[in-house]
PDB file of N, CA and C in Angstrom:
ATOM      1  N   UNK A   1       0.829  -1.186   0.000  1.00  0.00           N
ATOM      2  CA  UNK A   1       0.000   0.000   0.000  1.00  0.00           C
ATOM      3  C   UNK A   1       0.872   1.248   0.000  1.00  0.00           C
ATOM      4  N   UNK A   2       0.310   2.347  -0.813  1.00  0.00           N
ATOM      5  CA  UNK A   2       1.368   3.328  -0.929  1.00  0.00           C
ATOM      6  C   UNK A   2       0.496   4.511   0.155  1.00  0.00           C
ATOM      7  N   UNK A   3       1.195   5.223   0.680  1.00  0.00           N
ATOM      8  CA  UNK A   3       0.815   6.419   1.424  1.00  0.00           C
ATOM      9  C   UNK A   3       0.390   7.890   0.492  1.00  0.00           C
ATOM     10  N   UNK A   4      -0.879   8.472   0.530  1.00  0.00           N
ATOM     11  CA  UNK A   4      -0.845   8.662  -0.488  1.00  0.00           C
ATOM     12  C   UNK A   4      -0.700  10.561   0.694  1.00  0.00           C
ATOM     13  N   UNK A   5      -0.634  10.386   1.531  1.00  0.00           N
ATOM     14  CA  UNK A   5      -0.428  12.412   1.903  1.00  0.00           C
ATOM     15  C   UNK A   5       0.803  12.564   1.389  1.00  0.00           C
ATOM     16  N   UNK A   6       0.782  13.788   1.150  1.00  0.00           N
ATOM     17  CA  UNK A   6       1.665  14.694   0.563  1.00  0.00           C
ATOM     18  C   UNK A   6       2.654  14.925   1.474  1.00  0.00           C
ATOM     19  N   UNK A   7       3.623  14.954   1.398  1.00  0.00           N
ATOM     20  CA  UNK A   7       4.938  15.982   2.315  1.00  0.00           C
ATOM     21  C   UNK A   7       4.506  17.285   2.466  1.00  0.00           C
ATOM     22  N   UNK A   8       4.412  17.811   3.946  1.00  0.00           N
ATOM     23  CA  UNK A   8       4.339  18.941   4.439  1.00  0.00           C
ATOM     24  C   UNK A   8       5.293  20.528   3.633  1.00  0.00           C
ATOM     25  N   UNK A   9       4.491  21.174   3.084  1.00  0.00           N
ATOM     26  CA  UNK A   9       4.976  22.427   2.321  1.00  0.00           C
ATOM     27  C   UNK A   9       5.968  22.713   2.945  1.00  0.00           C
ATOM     28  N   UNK A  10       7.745  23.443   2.897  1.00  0.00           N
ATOM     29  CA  UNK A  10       8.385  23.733   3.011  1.00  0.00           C
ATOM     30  C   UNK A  10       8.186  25.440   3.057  1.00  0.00           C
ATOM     31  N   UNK A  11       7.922  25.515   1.992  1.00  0.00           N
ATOM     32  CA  UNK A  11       8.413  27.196   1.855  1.00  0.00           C
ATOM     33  C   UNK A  11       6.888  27.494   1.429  1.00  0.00           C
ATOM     34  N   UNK A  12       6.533  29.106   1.022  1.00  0.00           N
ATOM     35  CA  UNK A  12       5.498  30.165   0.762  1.00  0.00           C
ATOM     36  C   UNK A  12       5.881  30.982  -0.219  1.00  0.00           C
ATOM     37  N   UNK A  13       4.881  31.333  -1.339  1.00  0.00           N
ATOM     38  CA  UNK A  13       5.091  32.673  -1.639  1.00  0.00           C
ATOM     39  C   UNK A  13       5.125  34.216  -0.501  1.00  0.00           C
ATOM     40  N   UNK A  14       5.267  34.905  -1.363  1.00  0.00           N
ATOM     41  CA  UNK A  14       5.068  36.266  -0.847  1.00  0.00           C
ATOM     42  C   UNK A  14       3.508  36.595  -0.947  1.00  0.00           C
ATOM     43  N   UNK A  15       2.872  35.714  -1.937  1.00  0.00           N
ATOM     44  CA  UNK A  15       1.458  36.073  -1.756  1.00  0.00           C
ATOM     45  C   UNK A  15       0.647  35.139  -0.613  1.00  0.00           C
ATOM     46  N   UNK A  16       1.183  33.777  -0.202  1.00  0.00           N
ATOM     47  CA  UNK A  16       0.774  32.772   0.672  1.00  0.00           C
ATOM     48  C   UNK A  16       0.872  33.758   1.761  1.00  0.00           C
ATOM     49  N   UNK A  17       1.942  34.132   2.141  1.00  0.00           N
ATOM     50  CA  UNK A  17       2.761  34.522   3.661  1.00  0.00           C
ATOM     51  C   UNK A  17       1.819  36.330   3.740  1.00  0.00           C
ATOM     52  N   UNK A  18       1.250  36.936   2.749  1.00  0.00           N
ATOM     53  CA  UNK A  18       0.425  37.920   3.183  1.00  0.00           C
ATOM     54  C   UNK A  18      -0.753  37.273   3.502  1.00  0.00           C
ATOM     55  N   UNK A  19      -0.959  36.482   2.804  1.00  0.00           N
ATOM     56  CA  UNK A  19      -2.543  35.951   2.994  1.00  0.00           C
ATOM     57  C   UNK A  19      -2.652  35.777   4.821  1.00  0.00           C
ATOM     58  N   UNK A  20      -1.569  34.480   5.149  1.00  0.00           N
ATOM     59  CA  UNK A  20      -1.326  34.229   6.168  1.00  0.00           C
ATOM     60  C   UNK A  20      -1.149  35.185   7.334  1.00  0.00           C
ATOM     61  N   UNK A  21      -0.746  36.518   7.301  1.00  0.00           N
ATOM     62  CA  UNK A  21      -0.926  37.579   8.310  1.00  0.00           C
ATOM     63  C   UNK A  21      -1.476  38.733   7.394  1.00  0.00           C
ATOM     64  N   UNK A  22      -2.779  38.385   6.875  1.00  0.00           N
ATOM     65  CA  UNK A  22      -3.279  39.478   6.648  1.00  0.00           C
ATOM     66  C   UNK A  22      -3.000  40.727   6.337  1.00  0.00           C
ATOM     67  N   UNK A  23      -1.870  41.004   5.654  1.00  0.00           N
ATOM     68  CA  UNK A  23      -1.499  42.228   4.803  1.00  0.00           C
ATOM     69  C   UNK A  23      -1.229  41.810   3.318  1.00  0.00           C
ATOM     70  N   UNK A  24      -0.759  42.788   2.783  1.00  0.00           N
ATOM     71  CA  UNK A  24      -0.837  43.373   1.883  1.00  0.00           C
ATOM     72  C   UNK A  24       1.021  42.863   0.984  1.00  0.00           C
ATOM     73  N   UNK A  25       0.662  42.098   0.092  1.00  0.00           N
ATOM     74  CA  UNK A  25       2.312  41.658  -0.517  1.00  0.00           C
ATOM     75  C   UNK A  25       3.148  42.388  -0.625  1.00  0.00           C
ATOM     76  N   UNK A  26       3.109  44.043  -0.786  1.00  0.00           N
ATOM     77  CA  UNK A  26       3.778  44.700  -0.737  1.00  0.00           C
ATOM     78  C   UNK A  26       4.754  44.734   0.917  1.00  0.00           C
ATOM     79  N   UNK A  27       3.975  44.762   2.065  1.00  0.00           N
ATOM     80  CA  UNK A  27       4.563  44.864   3.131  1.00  0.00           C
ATOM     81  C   UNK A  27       5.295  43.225   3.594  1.00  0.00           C
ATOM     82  N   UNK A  28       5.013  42.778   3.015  1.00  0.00           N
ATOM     83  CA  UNK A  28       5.589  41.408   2.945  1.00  0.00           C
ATOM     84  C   UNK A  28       7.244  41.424   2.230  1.00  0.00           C
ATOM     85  N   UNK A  29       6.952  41.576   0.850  1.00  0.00           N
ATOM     86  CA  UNK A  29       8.261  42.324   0.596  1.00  0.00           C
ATOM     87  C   UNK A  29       9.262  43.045   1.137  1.00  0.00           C
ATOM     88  N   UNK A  30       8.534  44.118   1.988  1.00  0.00           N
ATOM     89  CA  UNK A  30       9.527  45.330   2.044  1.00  0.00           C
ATOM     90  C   UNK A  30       9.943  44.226   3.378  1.00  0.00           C
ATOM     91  N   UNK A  31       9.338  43.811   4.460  1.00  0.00           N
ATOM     92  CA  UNK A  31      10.239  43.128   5.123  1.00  0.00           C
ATOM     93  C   UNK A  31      11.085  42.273   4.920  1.00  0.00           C
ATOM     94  N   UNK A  32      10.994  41.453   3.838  1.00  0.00           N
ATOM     95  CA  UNK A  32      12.167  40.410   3.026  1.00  0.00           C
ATOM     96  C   UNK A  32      13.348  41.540   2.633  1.00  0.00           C
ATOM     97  N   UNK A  33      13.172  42.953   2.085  1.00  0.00           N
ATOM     98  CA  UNK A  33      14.359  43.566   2.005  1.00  0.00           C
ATOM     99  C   UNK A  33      14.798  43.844   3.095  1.00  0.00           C
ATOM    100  N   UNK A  34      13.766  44.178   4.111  1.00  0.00           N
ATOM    101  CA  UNK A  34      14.616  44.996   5.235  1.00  0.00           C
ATOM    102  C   UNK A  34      15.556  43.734   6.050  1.00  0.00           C
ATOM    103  N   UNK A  35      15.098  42.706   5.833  1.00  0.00           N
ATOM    104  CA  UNK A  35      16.034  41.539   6.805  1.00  0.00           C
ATOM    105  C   UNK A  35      15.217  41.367   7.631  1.00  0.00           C
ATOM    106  N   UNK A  36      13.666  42.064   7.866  1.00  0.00           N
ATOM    107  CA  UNK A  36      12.743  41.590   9.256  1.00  0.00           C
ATOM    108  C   UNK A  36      12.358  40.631   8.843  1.00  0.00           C
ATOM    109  N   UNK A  37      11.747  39.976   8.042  1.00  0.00           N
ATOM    110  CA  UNK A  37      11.801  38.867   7.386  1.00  0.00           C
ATOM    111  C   UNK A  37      12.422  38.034   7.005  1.00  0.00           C
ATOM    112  N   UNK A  38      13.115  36.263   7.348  1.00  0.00           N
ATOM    113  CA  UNK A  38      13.591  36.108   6.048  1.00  0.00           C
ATOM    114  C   UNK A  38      13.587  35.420   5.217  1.00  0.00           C
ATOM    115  N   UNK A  39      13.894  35.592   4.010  1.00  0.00           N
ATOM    116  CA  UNK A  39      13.446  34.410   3.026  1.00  0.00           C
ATOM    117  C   UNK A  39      14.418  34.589   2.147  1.00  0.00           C
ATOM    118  N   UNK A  40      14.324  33.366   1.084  1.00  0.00           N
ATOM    119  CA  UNK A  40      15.374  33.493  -0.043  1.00  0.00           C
ATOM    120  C   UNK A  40      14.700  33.734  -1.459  1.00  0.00           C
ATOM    121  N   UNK A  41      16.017  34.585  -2.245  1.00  0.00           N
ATOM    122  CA  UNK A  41      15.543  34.880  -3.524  1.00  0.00           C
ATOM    123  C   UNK A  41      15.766  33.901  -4.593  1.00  0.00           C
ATOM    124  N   UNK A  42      15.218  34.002  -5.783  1.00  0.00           N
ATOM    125  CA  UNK A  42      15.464  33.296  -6.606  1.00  0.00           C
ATOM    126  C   UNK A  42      15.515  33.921  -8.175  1.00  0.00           C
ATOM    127  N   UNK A  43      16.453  33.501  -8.831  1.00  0.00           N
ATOM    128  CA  UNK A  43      16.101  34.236 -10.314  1.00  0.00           C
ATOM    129  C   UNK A  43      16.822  36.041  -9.663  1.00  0.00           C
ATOM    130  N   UNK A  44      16.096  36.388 -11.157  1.00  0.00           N
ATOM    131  CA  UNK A  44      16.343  37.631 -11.269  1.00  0.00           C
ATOM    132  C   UNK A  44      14.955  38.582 -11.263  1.00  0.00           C
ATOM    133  N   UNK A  45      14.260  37.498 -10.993  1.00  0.00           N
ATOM    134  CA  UNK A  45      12.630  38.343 -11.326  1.00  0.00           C
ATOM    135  C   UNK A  45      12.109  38.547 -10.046  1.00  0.00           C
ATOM    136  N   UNK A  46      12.339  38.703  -8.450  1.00  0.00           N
ATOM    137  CA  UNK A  46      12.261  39.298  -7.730  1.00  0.00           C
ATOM    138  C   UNK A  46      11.303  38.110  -6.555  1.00  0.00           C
ATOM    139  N   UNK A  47      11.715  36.898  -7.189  1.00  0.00           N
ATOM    140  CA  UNK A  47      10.942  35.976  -6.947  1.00  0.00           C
ATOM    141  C   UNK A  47      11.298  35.139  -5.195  1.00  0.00           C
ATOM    142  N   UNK A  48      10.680  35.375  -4.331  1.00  0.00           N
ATOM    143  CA  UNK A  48      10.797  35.211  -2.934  1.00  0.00           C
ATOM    144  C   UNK A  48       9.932  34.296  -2.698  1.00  0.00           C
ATOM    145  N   UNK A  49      11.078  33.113  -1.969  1.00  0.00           N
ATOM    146  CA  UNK A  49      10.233  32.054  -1.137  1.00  0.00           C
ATOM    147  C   UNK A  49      10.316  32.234   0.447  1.00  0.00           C
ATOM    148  N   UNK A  50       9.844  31.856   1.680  1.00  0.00           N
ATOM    149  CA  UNK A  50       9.537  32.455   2.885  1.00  0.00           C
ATOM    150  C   UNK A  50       9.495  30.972   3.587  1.00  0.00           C
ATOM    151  N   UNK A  51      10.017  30.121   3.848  1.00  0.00           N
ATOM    152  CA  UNK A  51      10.501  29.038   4.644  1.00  0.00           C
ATOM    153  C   UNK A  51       8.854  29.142   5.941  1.00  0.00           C
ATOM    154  N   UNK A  52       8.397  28.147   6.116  1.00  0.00           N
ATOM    155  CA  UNK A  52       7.546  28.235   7.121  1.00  0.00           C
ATOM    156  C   UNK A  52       7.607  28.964   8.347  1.00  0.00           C
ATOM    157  N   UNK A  53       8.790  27.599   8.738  1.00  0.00           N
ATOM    158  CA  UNK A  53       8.934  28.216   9.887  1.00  0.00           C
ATOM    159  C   UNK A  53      10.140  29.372  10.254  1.00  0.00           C
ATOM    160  N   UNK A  54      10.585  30.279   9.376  1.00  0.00           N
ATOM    161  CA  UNK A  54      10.879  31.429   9.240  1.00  0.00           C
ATOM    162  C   UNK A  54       9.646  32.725   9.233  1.00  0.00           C
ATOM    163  N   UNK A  55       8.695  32.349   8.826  1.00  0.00           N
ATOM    164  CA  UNK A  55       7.592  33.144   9.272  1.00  0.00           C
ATOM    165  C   UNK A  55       6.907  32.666  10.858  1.00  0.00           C
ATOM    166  N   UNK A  56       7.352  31.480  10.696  1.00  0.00           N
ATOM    167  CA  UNK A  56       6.565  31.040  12.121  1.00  0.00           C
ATOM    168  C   UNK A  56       7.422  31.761  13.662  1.00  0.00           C
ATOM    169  N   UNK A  57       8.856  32.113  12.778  1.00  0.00           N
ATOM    170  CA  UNK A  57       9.489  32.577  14.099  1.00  0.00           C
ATOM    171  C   UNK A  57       9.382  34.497  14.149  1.00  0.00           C
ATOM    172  N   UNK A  58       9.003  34.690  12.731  1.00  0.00           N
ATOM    173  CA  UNK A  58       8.692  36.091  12.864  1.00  0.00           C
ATOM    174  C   UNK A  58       7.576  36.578  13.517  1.00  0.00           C
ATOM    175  N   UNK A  59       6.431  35.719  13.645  1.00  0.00           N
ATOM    176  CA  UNK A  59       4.974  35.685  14.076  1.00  0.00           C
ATOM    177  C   UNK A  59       5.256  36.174  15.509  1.00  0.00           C
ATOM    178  N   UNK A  60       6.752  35.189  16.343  1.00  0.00           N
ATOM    179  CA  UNK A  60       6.904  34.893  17.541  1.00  0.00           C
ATOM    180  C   UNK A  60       7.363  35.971  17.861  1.00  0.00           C
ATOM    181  N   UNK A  61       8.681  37.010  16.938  1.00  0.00           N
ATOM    182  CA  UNK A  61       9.218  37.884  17.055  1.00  0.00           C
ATOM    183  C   UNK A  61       8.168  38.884  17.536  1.00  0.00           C
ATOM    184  N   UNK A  62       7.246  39.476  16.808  1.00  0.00           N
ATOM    185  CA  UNK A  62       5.806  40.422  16.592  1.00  0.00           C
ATOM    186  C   UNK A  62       5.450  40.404  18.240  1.00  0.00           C
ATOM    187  N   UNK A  63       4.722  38.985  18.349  1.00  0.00           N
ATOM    188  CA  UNK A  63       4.323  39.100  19.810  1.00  0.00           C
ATOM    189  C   UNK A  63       5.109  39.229  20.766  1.00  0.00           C
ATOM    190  N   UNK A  64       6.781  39.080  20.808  1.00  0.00           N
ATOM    191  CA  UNK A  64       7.186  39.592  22.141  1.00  0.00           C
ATOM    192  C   UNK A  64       7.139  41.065  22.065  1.00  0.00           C
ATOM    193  N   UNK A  65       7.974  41.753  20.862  1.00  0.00           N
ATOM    194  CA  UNK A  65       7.828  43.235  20.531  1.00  0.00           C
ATOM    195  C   UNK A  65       6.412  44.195  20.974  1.00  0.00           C
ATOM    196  N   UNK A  66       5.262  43.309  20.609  1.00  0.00           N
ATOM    197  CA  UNK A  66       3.902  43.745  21.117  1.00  0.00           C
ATOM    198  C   UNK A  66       4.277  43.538  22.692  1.00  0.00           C
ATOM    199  N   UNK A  67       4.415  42.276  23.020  1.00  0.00           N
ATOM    200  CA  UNK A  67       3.984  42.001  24.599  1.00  0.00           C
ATOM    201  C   UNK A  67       4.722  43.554  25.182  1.00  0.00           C
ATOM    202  N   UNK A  68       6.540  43.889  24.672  1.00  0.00           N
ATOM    203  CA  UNK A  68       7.307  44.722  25.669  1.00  0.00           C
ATOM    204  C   UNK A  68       6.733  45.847  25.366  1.00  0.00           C
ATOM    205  N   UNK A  69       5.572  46.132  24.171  1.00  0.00           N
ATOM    206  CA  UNK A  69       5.393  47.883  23.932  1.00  0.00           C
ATOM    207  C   UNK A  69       4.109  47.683  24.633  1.00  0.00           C
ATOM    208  N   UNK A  70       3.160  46.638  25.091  1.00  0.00           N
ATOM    209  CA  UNK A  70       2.033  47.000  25.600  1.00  0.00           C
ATOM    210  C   UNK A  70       2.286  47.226  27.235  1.00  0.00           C
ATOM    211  N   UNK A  71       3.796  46.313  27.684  1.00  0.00           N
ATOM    212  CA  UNK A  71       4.071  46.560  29.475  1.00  0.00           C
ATOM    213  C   UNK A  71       4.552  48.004  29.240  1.00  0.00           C
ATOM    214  N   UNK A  72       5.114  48.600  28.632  1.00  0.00           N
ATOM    215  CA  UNK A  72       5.953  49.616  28.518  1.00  0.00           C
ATOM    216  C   UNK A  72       4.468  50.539  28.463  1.00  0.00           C
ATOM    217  N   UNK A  73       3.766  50.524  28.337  1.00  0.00           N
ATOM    218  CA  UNK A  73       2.850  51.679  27.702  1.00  0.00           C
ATOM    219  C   UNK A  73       2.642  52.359  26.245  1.00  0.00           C
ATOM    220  N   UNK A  74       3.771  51.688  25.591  1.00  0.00           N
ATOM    221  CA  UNK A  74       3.561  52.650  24.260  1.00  0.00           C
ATOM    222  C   UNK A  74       2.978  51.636  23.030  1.00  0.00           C
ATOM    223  N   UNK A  75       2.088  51.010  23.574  1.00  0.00           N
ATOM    224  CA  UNK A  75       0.795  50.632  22.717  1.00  0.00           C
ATOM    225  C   UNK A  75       0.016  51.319  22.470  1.00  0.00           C
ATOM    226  N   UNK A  76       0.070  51.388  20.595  1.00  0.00           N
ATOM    227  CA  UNK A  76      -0.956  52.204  20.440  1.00  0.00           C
ATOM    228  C   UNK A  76      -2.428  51.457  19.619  1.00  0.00           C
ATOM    229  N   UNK A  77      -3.385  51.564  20.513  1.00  0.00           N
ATOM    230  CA  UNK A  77      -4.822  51.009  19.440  1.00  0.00           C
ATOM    231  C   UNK A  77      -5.335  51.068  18.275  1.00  0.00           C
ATOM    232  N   UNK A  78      -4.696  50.601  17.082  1.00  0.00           N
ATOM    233  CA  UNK A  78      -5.004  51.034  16.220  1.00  0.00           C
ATOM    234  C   UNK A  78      -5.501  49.800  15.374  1.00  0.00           C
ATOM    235  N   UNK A  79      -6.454  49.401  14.858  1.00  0.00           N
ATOM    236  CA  UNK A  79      -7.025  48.232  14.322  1.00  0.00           C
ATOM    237  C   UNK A  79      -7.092  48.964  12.968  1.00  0.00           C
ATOM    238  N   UNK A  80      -6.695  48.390  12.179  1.00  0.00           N
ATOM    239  CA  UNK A  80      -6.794  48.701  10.516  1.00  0.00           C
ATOM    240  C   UNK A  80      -7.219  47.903   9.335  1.00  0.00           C
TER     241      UNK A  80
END
């Protein structure tokens, strides 16, 4: 008998990984340039893959940064 599930996805687009936190591909990008993100390029056509759990550890990054600006006080409410 052959197993027929698939191997667990490795990597994401830039359009998967907005979908996945709800923005916008552009801001997805600009963090792959800035290094807050990271992922690898490919080609010359601007083409970015995003490793799972490289987003999974940025997710983690977000919420401590939130947790220290909401003890600190300088949380600001802004739902968009």
């Amino acid at each position: 008998m052959s197993d027929s599930k698939e191997a667990p996805r490795r990597f994401m687009t830039t359009k998967q990984a907005a979908e996945e936190l709800n923005v916008g591909e552009p801001l997805v990008r600009s963090l792959l340039k800035s290094g807050e993100l990271r992922g690898v390029q490919f080609g010359g056509r601007n083409l970015w893959r995003i490793e799972i759990t490289e987003l999974e550890s940025y997710i983690a990054k977000m919420y401590e940064k939130t947790a220290e600006k909401v003890a600190s006080g300088e949380f600001q409410d802004t739902d968009d």
